[in-house]
PDB file of N, CA and C in Angstrom:
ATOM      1  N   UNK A   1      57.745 163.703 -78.775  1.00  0.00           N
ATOM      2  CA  UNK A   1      58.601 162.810 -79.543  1.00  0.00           C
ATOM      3  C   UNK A   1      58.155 162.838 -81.004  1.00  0.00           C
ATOM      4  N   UNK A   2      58.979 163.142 -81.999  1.00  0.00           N
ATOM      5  CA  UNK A   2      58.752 163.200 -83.162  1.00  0.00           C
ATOM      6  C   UNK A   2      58.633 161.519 -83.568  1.00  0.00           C
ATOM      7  N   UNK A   3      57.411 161.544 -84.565  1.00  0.00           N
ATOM      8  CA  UNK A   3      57.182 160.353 -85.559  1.00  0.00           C
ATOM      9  C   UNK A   3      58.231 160.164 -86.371  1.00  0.00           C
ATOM     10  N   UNK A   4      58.681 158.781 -86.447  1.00  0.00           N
ATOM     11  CA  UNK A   4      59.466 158.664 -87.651  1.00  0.00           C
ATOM     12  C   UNK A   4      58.409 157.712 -88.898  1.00  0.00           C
ATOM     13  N   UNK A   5      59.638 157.923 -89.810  1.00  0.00           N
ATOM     14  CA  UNK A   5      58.883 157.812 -91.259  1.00  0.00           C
ATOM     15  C   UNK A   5      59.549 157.066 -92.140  1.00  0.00           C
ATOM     16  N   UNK A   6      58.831 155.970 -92.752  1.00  0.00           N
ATOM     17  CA  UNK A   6      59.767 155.147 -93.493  1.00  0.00           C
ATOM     18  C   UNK A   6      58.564 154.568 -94.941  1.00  0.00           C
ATOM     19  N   UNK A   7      58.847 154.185 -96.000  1.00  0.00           N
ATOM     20  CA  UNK A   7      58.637 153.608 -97.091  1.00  0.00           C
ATOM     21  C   UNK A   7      57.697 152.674 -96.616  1.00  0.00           C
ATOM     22  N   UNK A   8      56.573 152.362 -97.030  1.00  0.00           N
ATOM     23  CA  UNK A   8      55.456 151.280 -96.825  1.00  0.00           C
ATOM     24  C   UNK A   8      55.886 150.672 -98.085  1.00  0.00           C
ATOM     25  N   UNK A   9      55.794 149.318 -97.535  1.00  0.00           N
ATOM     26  CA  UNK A   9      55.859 148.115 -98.563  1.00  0.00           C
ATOM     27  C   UNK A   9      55.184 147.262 -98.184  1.00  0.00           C
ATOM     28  N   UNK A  10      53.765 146.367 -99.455  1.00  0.00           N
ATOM     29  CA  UNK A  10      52.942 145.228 -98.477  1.00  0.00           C
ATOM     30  C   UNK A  10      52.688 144.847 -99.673  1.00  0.00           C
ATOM     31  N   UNK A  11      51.609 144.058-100.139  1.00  0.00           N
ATOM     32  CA  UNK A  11      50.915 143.115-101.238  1.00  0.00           C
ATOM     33  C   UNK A  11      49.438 143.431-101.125  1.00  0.00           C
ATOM     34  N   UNK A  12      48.759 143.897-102.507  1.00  0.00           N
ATOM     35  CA  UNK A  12      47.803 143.856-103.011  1.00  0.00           C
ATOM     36  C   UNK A  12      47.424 142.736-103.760  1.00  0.00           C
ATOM     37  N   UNK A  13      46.137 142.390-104.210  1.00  0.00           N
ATOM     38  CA  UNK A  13      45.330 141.212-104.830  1.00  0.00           C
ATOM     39  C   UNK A  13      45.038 141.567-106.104  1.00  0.00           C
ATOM     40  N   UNK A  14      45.233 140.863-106.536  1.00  0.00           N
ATOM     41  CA  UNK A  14      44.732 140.919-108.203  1.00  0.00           C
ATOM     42  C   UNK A  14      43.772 139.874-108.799  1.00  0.00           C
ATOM     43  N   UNK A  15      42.812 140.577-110.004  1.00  0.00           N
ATOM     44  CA  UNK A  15      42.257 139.895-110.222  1.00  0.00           C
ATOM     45  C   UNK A  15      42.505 139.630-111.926  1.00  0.00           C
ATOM     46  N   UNK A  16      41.974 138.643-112.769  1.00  0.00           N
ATOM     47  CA  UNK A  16      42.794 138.404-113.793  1.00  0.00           C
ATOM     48  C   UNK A  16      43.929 137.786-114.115  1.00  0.00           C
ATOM     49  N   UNK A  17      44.369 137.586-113.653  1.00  0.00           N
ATOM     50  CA  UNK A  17      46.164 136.998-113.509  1.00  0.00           C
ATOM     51  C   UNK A  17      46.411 135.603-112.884  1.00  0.00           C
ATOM     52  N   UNK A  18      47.252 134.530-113.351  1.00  0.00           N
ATOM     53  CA  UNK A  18      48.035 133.971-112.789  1.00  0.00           C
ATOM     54  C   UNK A  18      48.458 134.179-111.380  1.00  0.00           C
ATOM     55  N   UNK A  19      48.933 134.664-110.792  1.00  0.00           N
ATOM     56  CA  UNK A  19      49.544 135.907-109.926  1.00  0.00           C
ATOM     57  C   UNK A  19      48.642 136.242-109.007  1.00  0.00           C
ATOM     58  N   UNK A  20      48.435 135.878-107.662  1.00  0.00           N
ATOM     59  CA  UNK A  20      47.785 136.474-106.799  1.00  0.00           C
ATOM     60  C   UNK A  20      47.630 137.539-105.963  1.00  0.00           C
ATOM     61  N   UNK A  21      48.559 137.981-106.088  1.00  0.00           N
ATOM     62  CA  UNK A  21      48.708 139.523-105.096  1.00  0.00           C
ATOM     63  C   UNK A  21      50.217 140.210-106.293  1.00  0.00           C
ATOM     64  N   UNK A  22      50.081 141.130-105.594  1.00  0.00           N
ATOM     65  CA  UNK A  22      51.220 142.127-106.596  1.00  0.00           C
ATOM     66  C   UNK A  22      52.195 142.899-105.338  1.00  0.00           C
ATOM     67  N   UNK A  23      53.348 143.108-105.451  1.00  0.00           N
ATOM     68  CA  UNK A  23      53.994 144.082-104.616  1.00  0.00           C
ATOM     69  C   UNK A  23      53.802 145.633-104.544  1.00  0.00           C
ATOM     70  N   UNK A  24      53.928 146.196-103.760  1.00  0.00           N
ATOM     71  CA  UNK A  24      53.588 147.461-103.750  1.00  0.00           C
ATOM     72  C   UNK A  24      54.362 148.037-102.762  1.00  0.00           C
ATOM     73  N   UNK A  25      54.162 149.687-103.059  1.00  0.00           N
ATOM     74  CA  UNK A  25      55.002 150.523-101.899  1.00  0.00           C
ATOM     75  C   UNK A  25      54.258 151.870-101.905  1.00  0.00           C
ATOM     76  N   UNK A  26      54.808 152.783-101.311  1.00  0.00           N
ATOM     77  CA  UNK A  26      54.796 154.190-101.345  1.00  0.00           C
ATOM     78  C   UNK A  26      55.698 154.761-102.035  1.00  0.00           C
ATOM     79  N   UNK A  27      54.984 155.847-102.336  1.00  0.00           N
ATOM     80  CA  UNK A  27      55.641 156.639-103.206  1.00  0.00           C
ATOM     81  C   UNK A  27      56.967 157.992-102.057  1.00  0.00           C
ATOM     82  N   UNK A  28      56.584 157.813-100.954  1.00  0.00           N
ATOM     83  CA  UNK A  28      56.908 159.123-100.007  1.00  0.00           C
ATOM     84  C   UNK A  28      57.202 157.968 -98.519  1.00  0.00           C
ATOM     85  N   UNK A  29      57.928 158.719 -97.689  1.00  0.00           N
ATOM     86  CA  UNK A  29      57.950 157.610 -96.473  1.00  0.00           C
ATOM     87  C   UNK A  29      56.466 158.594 -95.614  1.00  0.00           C
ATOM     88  N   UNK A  30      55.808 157.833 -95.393  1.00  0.00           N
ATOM     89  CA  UNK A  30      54.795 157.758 -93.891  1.00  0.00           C
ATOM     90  C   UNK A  30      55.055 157.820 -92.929  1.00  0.00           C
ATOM     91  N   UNK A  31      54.393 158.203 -92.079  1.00  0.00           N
ATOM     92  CA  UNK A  31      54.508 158.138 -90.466  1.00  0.00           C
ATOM     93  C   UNK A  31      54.133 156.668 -90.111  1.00  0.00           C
ATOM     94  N   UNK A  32      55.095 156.074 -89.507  1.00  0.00           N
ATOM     95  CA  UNK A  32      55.201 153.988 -88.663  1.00  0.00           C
ATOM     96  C   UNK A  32      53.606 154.287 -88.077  1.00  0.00           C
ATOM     97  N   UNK A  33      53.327 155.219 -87.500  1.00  0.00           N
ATOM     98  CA  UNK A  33      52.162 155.454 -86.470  1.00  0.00           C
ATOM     99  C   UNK A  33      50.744 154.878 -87.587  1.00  0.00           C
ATOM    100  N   UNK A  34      50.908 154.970 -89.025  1.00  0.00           N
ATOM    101  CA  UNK A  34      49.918 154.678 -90.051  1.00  0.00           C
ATOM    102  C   UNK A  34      49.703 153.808 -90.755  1.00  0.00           C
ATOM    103  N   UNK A  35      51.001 152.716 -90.660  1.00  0.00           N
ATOM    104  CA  UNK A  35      51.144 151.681 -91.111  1.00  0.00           C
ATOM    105  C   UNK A  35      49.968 150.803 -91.002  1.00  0.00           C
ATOM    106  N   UNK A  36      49.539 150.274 -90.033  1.00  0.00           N
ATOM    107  CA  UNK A  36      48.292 149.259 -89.288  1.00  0.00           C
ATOM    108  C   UNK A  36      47.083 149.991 -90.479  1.00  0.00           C
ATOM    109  N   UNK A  37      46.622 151.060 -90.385  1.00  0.00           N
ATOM    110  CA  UNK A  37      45.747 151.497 -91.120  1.00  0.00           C
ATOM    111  C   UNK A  37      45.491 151.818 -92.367  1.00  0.00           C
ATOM    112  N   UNK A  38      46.947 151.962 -92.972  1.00  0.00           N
ATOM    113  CA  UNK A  38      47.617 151.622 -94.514  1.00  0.00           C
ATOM    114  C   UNK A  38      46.837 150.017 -95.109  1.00  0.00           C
ATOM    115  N   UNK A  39      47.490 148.858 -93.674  1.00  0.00           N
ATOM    116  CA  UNK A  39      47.303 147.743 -93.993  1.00  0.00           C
ATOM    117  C   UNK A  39      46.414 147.696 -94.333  1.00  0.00           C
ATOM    118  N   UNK A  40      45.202 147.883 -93.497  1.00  0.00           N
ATOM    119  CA  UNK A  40      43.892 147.495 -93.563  1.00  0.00           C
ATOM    120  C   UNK A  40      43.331 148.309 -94.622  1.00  0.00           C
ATOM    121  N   UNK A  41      42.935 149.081 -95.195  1.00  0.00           N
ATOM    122  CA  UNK A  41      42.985 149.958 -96.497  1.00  0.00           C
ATOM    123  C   UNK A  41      42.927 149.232 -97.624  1.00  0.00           C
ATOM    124  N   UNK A  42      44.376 148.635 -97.245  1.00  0.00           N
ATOM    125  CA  UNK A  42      44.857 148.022 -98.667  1.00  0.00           C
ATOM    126  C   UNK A  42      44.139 146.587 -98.972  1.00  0.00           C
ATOM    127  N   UNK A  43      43.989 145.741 -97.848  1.00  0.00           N
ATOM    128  CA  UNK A  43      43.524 145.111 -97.650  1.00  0.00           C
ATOM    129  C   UNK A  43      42.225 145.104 -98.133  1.00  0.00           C
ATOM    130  N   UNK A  44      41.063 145.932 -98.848  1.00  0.00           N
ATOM    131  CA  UNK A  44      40.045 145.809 -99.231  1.00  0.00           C
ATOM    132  C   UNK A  44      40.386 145.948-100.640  1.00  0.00           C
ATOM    133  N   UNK A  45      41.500 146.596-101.137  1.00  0.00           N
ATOM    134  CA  UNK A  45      41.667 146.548-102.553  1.00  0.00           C
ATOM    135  C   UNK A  45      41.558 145.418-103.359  1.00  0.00           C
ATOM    136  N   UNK A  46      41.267 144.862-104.699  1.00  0.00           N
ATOM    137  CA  UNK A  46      41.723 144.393-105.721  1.00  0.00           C
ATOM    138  C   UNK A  46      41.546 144.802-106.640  1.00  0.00           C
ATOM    139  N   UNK A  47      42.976 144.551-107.209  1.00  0.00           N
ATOM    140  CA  UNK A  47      43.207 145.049-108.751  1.00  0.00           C
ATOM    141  C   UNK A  47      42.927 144.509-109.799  1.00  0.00           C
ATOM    142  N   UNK A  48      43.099 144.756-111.258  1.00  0.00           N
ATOM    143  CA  UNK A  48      42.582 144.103-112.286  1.00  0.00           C
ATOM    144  C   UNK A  48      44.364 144.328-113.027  1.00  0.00           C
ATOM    145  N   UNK A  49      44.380 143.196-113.646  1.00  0.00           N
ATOM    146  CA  UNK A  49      45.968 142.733-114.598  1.00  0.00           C
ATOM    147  C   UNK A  49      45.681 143.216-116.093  1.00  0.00           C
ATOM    148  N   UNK A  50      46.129 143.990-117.170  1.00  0.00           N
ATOM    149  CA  UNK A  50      47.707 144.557-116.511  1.00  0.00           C
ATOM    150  C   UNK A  50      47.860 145.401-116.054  1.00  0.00           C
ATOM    151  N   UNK A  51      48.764 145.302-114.922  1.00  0.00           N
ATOM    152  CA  UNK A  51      49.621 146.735-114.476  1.00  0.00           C
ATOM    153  C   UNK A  51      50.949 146.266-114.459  1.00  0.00           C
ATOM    154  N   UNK A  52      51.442 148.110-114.630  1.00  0.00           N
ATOM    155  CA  UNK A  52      52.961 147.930-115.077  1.00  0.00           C
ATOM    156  C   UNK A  52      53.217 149.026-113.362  1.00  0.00           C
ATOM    157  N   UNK A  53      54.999 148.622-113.414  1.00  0.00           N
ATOM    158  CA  UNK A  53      55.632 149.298-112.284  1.00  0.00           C
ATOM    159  C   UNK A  53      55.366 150.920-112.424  1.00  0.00           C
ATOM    160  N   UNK A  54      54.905 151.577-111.341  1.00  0.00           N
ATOM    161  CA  UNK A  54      54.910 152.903-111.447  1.00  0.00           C
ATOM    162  C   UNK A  54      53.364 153.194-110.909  1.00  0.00           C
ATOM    163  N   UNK A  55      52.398 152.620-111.664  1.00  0.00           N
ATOM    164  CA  UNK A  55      51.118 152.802-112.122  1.00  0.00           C
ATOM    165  C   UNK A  55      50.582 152.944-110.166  1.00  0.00           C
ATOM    166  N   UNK A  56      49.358 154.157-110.201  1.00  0.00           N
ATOM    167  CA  UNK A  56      48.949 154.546-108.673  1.00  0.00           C
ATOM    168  C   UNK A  56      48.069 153.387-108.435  1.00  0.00           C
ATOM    169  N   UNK A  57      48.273 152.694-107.469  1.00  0.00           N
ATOM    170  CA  UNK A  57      47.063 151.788-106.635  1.00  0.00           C
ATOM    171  C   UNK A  57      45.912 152.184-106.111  1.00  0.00           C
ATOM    172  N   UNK A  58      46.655 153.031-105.074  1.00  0.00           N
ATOM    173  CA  UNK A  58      45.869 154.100-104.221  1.00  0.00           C
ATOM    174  C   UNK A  58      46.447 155.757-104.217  1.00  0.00           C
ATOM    175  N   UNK A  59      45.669 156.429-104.573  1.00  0.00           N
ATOM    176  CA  UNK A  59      46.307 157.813-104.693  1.00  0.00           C
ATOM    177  C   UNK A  59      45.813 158.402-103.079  1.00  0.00           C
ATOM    178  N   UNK A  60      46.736 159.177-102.450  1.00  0.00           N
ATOM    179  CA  UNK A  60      46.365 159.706-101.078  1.00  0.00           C
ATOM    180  C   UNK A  60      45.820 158.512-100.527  1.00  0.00           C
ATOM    181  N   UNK A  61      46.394 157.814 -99.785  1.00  0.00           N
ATOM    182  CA  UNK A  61      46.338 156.638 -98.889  1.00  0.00           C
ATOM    183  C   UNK A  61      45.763 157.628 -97.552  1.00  0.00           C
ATOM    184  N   UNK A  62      44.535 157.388 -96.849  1.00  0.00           N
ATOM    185  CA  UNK A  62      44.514 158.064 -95.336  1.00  0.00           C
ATOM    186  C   UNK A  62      44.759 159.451 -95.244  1.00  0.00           C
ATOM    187  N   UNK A  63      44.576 159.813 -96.680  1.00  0.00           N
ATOM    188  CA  UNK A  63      44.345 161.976 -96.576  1.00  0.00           C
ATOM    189  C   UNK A  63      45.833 161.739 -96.684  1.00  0.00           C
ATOM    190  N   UNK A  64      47.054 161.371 -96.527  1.00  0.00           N
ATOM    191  CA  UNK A  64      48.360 161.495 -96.068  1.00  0.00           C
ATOM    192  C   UNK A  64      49.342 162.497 -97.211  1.00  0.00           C
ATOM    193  N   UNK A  65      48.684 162.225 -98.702  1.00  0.00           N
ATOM    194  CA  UNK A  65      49.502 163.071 -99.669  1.00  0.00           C
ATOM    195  C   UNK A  65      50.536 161.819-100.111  1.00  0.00           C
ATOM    196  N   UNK A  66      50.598 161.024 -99.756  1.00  0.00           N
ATOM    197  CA  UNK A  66      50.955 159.495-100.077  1.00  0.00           C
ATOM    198  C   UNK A  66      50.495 158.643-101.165  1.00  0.00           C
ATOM    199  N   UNK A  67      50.912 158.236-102.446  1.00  0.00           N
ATOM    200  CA  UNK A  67      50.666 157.714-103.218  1.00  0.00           C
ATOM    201  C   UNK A  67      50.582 156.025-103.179  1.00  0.00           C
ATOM    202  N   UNK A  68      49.930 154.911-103.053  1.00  0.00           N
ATOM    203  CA  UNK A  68      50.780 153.649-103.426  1.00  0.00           C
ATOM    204  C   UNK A  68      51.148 153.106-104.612  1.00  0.00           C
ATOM    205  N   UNK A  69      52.175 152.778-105.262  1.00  0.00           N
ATOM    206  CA  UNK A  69      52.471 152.830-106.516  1.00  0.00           C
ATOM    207  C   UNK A  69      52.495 151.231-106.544  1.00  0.00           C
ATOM    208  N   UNK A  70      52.452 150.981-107.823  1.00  0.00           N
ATOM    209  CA  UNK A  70      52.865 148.965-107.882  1.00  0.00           C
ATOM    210  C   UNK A  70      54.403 149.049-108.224  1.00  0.00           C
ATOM    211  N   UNK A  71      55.018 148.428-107.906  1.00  0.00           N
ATOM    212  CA  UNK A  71      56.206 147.697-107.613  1.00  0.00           C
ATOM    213  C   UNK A  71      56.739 146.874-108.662  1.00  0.00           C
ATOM    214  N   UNK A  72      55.922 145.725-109.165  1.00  0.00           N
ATOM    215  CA  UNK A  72      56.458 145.124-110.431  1.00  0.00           C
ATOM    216  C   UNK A  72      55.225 144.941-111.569  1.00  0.00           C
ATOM    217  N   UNK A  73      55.806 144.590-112.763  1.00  0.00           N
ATOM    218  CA  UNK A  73      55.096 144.869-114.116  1.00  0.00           C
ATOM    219  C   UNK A  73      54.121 143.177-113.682  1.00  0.00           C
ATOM    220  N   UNK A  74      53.232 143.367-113.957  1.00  0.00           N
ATOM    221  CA  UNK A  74      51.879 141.907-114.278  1.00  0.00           C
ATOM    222  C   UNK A  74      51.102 142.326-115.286  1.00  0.00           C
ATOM    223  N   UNK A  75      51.132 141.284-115.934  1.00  0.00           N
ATOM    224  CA  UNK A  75      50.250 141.248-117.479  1.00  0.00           C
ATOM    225  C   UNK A  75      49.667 139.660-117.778  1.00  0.00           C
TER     226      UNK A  75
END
């Protein structure tokens, strides 16, 4: 049975800011099967403010060739 693959979207933490966590996504859709381990990943991150939309969170999330990019501008 082939994996399917869809867009990761979750919330990172920031530090500096008003603003407690930031939105985020992928840059590429993932395999669903990686999600859980995406989470937890991300889950040790925090960021520092500013970041603007675009900017890499995590480059190669899990070896995957998967970027996480931020989602909206915080300053």
């Amino acid at each position: 049975m082939k994996n399917s693959k869809e867009i990761f979207t979750t919330i990172v933490r920031i530090k500096g800011s008003e603003q407690k966590v930031v939105p985020v996504k992928s840059n590429k859709p993932i395999d669903k099967s990686l999600l859980i381990e995406c989470s937890k990943a991300l889950s040790r991150i925090h960021i520092g403010a500013p970041i603007k939309i675009g900017d890499v969170i995590c480059r190669n999330i899990l070896n995957t060739g998967v970027d996480i990019i931020c989602a909206k501008n915080i300053f």
